[in-house]
C-alpha atoms as a PDB file:
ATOM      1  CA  UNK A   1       1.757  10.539  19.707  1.00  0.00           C
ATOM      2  CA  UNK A   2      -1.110  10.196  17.251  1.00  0.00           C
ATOM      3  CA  UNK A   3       1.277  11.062  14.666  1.00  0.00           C
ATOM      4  CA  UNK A   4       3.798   8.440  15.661  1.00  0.00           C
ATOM      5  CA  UNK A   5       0.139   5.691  15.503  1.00  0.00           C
ATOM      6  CA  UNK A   6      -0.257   6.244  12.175  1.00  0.00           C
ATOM      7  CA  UNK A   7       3.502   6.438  10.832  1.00  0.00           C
ATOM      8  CA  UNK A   8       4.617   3.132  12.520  1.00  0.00           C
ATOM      9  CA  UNK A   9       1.955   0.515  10.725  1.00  0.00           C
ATOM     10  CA  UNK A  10       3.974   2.325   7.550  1.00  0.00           C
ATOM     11  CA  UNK A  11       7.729   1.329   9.183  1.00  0.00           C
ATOM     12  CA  UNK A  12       6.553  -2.040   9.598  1.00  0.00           C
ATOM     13  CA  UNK A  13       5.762  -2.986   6.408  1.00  0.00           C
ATOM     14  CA  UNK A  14       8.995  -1.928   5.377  1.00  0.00           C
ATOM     15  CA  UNK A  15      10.585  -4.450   8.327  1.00  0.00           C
ATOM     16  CA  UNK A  16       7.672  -6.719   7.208  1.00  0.00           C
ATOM     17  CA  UNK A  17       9.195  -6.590   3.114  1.00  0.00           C
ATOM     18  CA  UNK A  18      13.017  -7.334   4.222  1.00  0.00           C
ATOM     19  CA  UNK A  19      11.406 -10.489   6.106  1.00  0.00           C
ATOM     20  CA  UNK A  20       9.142 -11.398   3.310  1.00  0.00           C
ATOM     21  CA  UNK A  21      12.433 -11.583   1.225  1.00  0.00           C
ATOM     22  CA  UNK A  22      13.997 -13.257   3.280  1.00  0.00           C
ATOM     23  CA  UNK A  23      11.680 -15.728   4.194  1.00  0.00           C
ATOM     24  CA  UNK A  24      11.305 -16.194   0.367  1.00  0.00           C
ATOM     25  CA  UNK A  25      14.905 -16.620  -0.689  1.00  0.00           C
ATOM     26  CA  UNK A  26      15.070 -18.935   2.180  1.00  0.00           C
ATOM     27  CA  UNK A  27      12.298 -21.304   0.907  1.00  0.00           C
ATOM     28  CA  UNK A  28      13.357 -21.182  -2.932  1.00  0.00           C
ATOM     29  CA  UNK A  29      17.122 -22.058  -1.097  1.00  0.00           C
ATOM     30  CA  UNK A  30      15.633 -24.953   0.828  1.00  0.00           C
ATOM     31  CA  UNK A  31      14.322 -25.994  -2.524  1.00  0.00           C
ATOM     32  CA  UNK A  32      17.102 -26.284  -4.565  1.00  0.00           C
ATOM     33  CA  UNK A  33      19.622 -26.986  -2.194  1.00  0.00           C
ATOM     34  CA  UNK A  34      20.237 -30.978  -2.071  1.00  0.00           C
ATOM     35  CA  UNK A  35      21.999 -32.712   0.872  1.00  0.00           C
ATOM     36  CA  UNK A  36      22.035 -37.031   1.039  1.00  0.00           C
ATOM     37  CA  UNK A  37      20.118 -37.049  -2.434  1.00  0.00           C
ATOM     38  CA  UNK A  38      17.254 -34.540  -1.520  1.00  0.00           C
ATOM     39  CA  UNK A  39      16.249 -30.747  -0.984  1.00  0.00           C
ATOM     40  CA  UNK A  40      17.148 -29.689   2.102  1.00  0.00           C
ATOM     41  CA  UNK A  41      13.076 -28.617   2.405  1.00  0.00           C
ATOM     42  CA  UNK A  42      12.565 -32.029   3.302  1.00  0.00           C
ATOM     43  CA  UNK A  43      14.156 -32.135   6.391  1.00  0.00           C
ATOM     44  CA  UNK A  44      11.592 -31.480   9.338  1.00  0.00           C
ATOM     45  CA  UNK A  45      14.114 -29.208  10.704  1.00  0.00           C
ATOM     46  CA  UNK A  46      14.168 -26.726   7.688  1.00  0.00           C
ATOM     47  CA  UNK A  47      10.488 -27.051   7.231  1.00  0.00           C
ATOM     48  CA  UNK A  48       9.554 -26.149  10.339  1.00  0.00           C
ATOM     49  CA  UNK A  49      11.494 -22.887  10.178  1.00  0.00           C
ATOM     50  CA  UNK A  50       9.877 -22.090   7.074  1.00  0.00           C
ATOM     51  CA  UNK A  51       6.672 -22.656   8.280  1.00  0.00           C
ATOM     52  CA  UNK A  52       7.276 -20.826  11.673  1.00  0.00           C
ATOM     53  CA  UNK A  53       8.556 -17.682   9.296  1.00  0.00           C
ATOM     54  CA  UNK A  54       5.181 -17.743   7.028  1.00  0.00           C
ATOM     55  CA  UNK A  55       3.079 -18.283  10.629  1.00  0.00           C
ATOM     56  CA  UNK A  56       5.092 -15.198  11.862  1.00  0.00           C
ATOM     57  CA  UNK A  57       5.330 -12.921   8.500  1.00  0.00           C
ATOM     58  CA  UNK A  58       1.554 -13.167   8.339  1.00  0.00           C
ATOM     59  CA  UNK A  59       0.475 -12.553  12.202  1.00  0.00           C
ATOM     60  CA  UNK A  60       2.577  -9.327  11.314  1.00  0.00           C
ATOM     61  CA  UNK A  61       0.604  -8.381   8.382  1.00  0.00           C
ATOM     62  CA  UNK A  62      -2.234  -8.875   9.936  1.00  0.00           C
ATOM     63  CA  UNK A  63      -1.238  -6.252  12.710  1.00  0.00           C
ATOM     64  CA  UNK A  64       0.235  -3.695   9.907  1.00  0.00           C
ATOM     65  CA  UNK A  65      -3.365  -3.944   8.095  1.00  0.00           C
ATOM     66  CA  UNK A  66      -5.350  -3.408  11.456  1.00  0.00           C
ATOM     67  CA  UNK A  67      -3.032  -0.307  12.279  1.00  0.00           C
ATOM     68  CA  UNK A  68      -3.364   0.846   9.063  1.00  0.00           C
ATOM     69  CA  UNK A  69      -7.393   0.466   8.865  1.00  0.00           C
ATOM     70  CA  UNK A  70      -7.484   2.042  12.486  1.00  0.00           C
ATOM     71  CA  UNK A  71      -5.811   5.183  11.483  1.00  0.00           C
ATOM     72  CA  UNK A  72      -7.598   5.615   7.899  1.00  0.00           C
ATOM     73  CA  UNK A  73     -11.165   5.035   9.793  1.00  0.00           C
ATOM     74  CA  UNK A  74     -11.272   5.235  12.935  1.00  0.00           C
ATOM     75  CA  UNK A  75      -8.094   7.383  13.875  1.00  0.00           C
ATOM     76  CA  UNK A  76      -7.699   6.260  17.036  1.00  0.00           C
ATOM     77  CA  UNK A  77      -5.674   3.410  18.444  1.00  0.00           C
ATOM     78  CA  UNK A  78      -7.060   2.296  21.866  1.00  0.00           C
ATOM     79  CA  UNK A  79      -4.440  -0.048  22.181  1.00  0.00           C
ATOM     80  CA  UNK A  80      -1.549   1.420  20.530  1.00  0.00           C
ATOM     81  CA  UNK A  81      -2.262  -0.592  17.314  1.00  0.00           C
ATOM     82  CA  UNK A  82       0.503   1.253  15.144  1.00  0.00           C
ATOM     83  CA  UNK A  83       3.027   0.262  17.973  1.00  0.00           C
ATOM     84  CA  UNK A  84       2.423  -3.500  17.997  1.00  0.00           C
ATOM     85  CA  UNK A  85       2.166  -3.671  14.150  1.00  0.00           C
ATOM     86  CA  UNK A  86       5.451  -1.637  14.183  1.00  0.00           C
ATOM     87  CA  UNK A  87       7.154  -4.059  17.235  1.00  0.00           C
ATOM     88  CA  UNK A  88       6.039  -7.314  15.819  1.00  0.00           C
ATOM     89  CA  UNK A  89       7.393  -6.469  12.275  1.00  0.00           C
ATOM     90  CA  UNK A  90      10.838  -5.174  13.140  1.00  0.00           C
ATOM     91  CA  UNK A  91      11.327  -8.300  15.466  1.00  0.00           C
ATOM     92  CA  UNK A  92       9.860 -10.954  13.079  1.00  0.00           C
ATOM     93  CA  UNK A  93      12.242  -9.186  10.820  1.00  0.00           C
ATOM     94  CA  UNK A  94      15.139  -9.944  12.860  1.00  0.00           C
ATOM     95  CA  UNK A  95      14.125 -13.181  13.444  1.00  0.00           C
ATOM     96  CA  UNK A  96      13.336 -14.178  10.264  1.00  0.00           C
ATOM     97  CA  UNK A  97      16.547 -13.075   8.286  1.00  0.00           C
ATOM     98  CA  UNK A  98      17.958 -15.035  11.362  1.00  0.00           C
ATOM     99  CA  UNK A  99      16.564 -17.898  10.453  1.00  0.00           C
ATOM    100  CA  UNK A 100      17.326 -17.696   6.560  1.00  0.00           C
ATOM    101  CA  UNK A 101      21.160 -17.355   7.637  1.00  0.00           C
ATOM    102  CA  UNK A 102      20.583 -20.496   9.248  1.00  0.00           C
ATOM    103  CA  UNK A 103      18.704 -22.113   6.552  1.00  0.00           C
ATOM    104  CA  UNK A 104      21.426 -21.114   4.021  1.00  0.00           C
ATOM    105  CA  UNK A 105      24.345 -22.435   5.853  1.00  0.00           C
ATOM    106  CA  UNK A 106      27.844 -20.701   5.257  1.00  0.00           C
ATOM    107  CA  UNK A 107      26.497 -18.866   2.241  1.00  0.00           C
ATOM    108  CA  UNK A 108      24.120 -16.934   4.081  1.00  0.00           C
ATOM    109  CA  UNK A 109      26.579 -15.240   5.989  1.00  0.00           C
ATOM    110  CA  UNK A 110      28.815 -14.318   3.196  1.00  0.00           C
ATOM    111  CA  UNK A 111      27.842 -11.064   1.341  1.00  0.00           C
ATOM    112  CA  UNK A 112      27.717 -12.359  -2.026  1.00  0.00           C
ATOM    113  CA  UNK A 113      24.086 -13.810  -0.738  1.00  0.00           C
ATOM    114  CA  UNK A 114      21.365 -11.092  -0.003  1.00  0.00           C
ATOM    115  CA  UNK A 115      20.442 -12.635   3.645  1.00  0.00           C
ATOM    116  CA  UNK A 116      23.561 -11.371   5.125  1.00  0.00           C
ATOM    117  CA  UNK A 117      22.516  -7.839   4.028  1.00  0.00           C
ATOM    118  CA  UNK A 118      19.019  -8.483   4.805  1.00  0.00           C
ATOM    119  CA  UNK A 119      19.604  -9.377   8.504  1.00  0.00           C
ATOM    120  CA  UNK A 120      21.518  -6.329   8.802  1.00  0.00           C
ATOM    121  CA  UNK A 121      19.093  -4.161   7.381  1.00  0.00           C
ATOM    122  CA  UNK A 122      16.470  -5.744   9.469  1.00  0.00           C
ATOM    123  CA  UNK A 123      17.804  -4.524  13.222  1.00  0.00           C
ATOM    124  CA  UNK A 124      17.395  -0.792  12.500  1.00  0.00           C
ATOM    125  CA  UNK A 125      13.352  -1.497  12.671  1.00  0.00           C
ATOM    126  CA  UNK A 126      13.379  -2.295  16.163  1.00  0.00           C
ATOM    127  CA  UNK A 127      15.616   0.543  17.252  1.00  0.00           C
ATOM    128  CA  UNK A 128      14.293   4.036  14.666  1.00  0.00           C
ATOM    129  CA  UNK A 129      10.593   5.345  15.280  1.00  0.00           C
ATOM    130  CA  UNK A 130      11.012   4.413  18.798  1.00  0.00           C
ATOM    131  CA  UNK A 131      12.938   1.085  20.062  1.00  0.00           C
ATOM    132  CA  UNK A 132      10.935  -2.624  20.959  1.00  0.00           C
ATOM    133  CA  UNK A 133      11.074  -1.123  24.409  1.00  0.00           C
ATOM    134  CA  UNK A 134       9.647   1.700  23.541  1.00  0.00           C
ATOM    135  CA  UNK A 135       7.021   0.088  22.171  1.00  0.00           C
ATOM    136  CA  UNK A 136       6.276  -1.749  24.328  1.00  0.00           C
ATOM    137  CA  UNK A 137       5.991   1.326  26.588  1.00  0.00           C
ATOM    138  CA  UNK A 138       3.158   2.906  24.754  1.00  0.00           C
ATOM    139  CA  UNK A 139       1.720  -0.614  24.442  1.00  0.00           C
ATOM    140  CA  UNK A 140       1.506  -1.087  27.885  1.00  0.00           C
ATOM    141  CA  UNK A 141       0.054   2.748  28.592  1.00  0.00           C
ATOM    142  CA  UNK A 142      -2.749   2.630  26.452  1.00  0.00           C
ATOM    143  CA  UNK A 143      -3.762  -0.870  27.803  1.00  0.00           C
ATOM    144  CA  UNK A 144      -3.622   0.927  30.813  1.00  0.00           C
ATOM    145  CA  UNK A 145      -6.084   3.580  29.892  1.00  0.00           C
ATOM    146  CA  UNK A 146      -8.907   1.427  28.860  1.00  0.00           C
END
């Protein structure tokens, strides 16, 4: 299980890259795009989901780098530290690329844009290396234990 600890902060930042693309592509869209004379940024509606995607994107970076200094110092992970950095990332993944579909209209469904791909790629991370349940399993156990 120690194993698994250490290998999971590693899957996450994978998750955490396809939402950082995402996310970006998304913002540089919201740019660009105009609707009624403006970018589409400017809408409250379109900025907020950018900003809730940065807010998420770094509260899961901020996991992966605690899992990641746990197992290269410490090596132990009282709370299951490589499981919630691995969780958080695969689902703010998911949500994320969600949310850049949305942001992108009809052309972020289509595969000529890389969202649509990106959204697809991004549900494997919260079923390989142990599903969201799963993790939240071992989460749960090792709060258990202390």
């Amino acid at each position: 299980m120690k194993t698994f600890e250490s290998t999971r902060p590693v899957v996450g930042a994978q998750a955490l890259g396809i939402a950082r693309a995402a996310f970006e592509f998304a913002l540089q869209y919201a740019k660009e795009r105009r609707q009624f004379g403006r970018p589409i940024f400017e809408n409250q509606a379109i900025a907020f989901k950018l900003a809730d995607m940065a807010l998420e994107i770094e509260a899961a970076r901020c996991l992966i780098w605690r899992a990641l200094w746990e197992g290269r110092n410490a090596g132990k992970f009282p709370m299951a530290e490589g499981s919630m950095a691995k969780l958080k990332a695969g689902e703010v993944a998911v949500k994320v690329t969600d949310e850049a579909i949305q942001i992108c209209g009809g052309y972020g469904y289509i595969r000529e844009f890389p969202v649509e791909k990106w959204h697809r790629d991004a549900k494997i991370y919260t079923i390989f290396e142990g599903t969201s349940e799963i993790q939240r399993l071992v989460i749960s156990r090792a709060l258990a234990a202390m």
